[in-house]
Protein backbone atom coordinates (compact mmCIF):
# COMPACT_ATOMS: atom_id res chain seq x y z
CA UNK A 1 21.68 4.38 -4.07
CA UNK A 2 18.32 5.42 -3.56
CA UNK A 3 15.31 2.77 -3.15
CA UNK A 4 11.52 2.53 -3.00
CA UNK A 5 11.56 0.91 0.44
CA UNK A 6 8.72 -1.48 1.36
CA UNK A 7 7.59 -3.07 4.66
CA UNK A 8 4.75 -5.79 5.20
CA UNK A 9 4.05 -6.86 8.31
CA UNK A 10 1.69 -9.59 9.58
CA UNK A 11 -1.09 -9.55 12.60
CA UNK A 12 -2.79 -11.83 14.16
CA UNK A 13 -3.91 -9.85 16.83
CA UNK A 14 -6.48 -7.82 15.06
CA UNK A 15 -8.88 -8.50 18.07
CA UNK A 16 -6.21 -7.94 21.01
CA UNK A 17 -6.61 -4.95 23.18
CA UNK A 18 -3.98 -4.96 24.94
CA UNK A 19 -1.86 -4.70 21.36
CA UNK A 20 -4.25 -2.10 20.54
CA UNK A 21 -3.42 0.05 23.75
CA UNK A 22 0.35 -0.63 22.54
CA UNK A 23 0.14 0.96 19.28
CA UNK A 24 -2.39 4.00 20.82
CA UNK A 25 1.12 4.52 22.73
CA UNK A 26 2.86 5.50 19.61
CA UNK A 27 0.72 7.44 17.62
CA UNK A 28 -0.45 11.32 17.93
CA UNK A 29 -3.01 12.76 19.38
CA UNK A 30 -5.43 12.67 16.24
CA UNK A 31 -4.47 9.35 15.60
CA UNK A 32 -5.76 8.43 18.65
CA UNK A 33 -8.58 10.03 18.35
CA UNK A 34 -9.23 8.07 14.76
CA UNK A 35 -8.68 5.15 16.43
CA UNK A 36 -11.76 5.37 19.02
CA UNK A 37 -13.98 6.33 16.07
CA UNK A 38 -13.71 2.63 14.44
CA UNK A 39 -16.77 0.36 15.31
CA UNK A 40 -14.28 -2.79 14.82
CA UNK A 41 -11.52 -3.30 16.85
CA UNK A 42 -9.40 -5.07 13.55
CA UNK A 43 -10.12 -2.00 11.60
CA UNK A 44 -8.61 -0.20 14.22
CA UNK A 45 -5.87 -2.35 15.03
CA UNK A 46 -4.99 -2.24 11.34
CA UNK A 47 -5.21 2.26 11.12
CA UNK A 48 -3.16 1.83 14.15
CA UNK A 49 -0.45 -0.46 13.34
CA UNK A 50 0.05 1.27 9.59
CA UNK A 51 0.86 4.23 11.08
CA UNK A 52 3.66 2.24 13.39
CA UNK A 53 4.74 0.59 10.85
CA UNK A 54 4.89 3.39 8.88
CA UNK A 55 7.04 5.71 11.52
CA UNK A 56 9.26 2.94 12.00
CA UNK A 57 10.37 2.33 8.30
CA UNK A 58 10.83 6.08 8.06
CA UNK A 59 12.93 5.94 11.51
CA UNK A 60 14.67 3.07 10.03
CA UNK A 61 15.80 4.84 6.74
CA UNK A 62 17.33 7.57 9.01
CA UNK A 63 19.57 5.14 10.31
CA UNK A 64 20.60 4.23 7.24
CA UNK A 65 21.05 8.12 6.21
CA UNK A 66 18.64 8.38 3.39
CA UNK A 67 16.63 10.43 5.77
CA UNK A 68 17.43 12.62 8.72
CA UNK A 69 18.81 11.01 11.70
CA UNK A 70 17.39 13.52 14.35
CA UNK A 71 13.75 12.11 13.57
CA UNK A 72 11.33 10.77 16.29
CA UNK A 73 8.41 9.01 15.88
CA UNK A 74 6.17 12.24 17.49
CA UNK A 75 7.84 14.10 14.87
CA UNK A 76 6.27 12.19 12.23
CA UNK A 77 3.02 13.94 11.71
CA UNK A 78 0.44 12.87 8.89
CA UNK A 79 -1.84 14.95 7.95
CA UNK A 80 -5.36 14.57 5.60
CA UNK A 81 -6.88 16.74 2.80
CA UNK A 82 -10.53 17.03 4.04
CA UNK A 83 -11.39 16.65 0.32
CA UNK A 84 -9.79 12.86 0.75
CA UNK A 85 -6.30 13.28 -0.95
CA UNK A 86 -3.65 11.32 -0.36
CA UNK A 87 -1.80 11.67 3.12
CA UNK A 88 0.54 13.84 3.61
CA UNK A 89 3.44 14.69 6.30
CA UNK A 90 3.00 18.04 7.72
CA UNK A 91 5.33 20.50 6.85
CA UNK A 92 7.32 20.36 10.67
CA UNK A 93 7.75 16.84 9.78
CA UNK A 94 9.22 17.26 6.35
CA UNK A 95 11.45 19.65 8.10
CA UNK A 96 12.50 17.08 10.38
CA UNK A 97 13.06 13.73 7.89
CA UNK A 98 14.88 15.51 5.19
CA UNK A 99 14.13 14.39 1.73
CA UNK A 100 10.98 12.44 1.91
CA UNK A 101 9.33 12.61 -1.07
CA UNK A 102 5.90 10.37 -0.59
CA UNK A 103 4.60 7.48 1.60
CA UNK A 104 1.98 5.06 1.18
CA UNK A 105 0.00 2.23 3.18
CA UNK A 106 -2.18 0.05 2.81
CA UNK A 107 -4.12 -3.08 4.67
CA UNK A 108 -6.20 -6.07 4.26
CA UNK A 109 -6.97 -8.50 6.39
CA UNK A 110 -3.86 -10.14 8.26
CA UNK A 111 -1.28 -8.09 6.66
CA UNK A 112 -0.67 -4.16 6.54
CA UNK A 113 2.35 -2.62 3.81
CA UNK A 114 3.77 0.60 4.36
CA UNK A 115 6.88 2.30 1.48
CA UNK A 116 8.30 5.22 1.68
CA UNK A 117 10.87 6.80 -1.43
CA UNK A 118 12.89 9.73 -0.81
CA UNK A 119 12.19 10.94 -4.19
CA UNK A 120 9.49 10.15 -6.82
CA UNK A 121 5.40 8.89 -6.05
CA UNK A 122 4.82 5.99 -4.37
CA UNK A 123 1.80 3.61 -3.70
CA UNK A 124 1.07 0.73 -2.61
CA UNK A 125 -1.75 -2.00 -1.98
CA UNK A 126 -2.46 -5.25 -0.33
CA UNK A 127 -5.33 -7.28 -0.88
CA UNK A 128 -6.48 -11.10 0.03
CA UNK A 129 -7.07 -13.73 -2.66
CA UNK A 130 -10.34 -14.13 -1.93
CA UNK A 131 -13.87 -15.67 -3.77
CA UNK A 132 -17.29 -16.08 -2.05
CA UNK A 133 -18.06 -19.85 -1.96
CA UNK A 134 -21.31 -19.85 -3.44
CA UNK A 135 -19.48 -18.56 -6.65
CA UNK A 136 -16.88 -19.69 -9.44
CA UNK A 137 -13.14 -17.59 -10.01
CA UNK A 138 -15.13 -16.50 -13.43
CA UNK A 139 -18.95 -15.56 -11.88
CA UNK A 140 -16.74 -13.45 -9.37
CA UNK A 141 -14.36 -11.57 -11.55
CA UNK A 142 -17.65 -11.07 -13.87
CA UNK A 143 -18.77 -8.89 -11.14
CA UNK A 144 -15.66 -6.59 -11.85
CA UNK A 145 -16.26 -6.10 -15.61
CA UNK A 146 -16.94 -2.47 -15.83
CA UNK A 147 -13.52 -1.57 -13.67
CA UNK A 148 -11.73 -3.72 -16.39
CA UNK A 149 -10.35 -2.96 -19.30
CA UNK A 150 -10.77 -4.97 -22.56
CA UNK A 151 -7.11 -5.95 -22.97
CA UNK A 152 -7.52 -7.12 -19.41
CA UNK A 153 -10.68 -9.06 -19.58
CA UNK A 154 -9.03 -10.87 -22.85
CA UNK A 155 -5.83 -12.40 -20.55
CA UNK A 156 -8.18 -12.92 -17.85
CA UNK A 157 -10.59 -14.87 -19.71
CA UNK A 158 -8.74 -16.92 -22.07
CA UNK A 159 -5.37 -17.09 -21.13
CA UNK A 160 -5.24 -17.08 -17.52
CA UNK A 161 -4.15 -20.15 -15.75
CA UNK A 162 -4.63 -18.51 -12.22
CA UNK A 163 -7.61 -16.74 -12.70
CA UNK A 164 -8.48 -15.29 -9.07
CA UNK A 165 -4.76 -14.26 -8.56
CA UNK A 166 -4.30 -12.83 -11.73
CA UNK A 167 -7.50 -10.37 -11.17
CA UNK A 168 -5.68 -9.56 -7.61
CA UNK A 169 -2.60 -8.64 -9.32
CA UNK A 170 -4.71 -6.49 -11.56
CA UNK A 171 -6.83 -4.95 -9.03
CA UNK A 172 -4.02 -4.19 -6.77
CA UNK A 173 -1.61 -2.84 -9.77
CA UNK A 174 -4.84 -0.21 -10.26
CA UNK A 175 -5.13 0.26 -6.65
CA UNK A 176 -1.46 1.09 -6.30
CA UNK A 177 -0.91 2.98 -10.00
CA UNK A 178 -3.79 5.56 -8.71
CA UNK A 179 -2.43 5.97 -5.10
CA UNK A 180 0.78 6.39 -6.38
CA UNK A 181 -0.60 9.50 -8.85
CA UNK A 182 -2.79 10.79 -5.70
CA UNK A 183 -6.19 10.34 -6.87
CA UNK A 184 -6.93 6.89 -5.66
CA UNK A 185 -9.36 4.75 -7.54
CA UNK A 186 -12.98 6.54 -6.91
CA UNK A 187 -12.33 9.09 -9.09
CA UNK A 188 -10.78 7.29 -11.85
CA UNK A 189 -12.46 5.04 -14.48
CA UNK A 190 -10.80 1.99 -13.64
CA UNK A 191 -11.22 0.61 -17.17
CA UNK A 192 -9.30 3.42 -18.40
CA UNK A 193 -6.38 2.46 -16.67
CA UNK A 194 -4.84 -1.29 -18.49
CA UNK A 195 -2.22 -3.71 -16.55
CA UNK A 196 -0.85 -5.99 -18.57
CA UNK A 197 0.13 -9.33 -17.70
CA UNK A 198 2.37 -11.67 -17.02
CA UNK A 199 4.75 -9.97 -14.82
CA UNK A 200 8.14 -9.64 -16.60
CA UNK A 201 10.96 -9.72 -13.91
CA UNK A 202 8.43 -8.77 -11.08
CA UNK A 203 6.80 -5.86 -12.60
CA UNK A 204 3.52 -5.06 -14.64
CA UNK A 205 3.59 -2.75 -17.45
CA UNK A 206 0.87 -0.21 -17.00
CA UNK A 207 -1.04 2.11 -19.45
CA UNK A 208 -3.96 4.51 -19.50
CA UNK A 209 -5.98 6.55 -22.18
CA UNK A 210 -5.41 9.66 -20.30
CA UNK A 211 -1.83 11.67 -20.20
CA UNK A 212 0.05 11.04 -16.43
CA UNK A 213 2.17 13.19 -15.09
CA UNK A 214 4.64 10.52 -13.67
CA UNK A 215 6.55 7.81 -14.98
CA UNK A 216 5.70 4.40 -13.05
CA UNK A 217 6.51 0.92 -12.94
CA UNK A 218 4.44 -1.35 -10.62
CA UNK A 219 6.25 -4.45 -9.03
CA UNK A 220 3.87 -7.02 -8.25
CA UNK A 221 4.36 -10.35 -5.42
CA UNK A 222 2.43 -12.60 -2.79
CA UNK A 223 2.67 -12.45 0.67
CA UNK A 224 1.81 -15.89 2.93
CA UNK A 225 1.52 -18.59 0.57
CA UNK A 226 0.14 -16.82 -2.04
CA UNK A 227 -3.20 -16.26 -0.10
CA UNK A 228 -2.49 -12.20 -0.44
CA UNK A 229 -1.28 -10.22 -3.70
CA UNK A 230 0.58 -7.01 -3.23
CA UNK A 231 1.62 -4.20 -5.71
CA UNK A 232 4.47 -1.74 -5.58
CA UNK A 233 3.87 1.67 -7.69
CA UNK A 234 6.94 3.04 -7.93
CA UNK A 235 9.42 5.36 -10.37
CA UNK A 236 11.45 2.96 -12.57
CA UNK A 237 14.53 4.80 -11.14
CA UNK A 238 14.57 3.65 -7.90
CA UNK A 239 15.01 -0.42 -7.08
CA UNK A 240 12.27 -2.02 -4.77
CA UNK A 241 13.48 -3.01 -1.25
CA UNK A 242 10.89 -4.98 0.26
CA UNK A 243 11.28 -6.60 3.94
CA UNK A 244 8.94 -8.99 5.94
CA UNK A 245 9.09 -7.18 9.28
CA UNK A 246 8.21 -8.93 12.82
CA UNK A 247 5.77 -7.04 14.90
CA UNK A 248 8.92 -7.21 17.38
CA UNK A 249 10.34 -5.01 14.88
CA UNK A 250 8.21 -1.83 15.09
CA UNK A 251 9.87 -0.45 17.86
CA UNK A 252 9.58 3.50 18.23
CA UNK A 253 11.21 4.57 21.10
């Protein structure tokens, strides 16, 4: 059986050069390059360790003979649209990994996600439940009202019990429904686009006023204690896998 596979990985070294010099070791030469453009050592620590993460879940799905065995992590080459499209693997590396459809990763403070499917659109996002202190759950999602859409605002607003996490789950499900089509959410009216809450059996049904051309079901969780909100975009074909992974774990070699 095919699966939308899913990795999140935690790291508390975001300020650790010496872990940053590790992961320099296992990307390319561009990604290297990225890497010394970053004024912030945890933003670069995070570009870094997606793309390890990312190599190694592809590596890993070799093993398991969804994807080509004969990969190597230098053989996994992402490449950019300079317009700002969604990454993409270069055609030597699709030649090398077989039947990989689409990848995906995304980072927010302590924790970075990486999925990969082998057929179908994927995205994904990861954000922290987070407020300003000098400001209610409501005065802060009030600040979001124009990315929202009226069906949302309604749950949010008078039937919410978990306010703040519920507008994560929201804002990530739009995050990840966008990434997952390849347009990401600056060129999309987010209001246009309508999750709809609760979660039944994991997943958020999502609909927009505009015709998409894929079919996708977003599955929805929390990651340490509830203090982050992730969201899976994914075809409804294809079951979620989802692993906690140890930075032990992202071994390339």
């Amino acid at each position: 059986m095919n699966f939308t596979t899913v990795w999140a990985v935690q790291c508390q070294n975001l300020e650790d050069k010496d872990f940053l010099d590790q992961l320099k070791a296992r990307l390319v030469r561009s990604e290297t390059q990225r890497v010394l453009r970053f004024r912030k050592s945890s933003d670069a620590v995070r570009f870094a360790l997606g793309r390890a993460l990312l190599r190694s879940l592809i590596i890993s799905k070799g093993a398991n003979k969804q994807f080509s065995q004969k990969a190597a992590w230098q053989d996994i080459v992402i490449e950019e649209d300079i317009s700002g499209g969604k990454p993409y693997l270069s055609n030597n590396a699709k030649a090398h990994l077989g039947h990989v459809a689409d990848f995906n990763i995304s980072h927010d403070g302590e924790w970075v996600v990486a999925g990969v499917t082998p057929n179908e659109p994927v995205g994904v996002d990861v954000a922290h439940v987070y407020c300003p202190e000098n400001m209610s759950d409501v005065e802060y999602i009030s600040e979001f009202n124009l990315q929202l859409s009226s069906e949302e605002k309604e749950y949010l607003y008078k039937h919410s019990q978990q306010k703040l996490a519920d507008f994560y789950r929201i804002w990530t499900a739009k995050e990840a429904y966008t990434k997952a089509l390849g347009t990401g959410v600056a060129s999309i009216d987010l209001a246009s686009i309508s999750v709809h809450l609760p979660p039944i059996n994991g997943c958020l049904y999502v609909s927009a006023n505009w015709q998409v051309t894929h079919l996708l079901q977003v599955a929805t969780g929390t990651l340490d204690e509830g203090r982050y909100v992730y969201a899976v975009a994914k075809h409804p074909s294809l079951p979620l896998e989802f692993r906690i992974a140890n930075i032990g774990d992202i071994t390339l070699d």
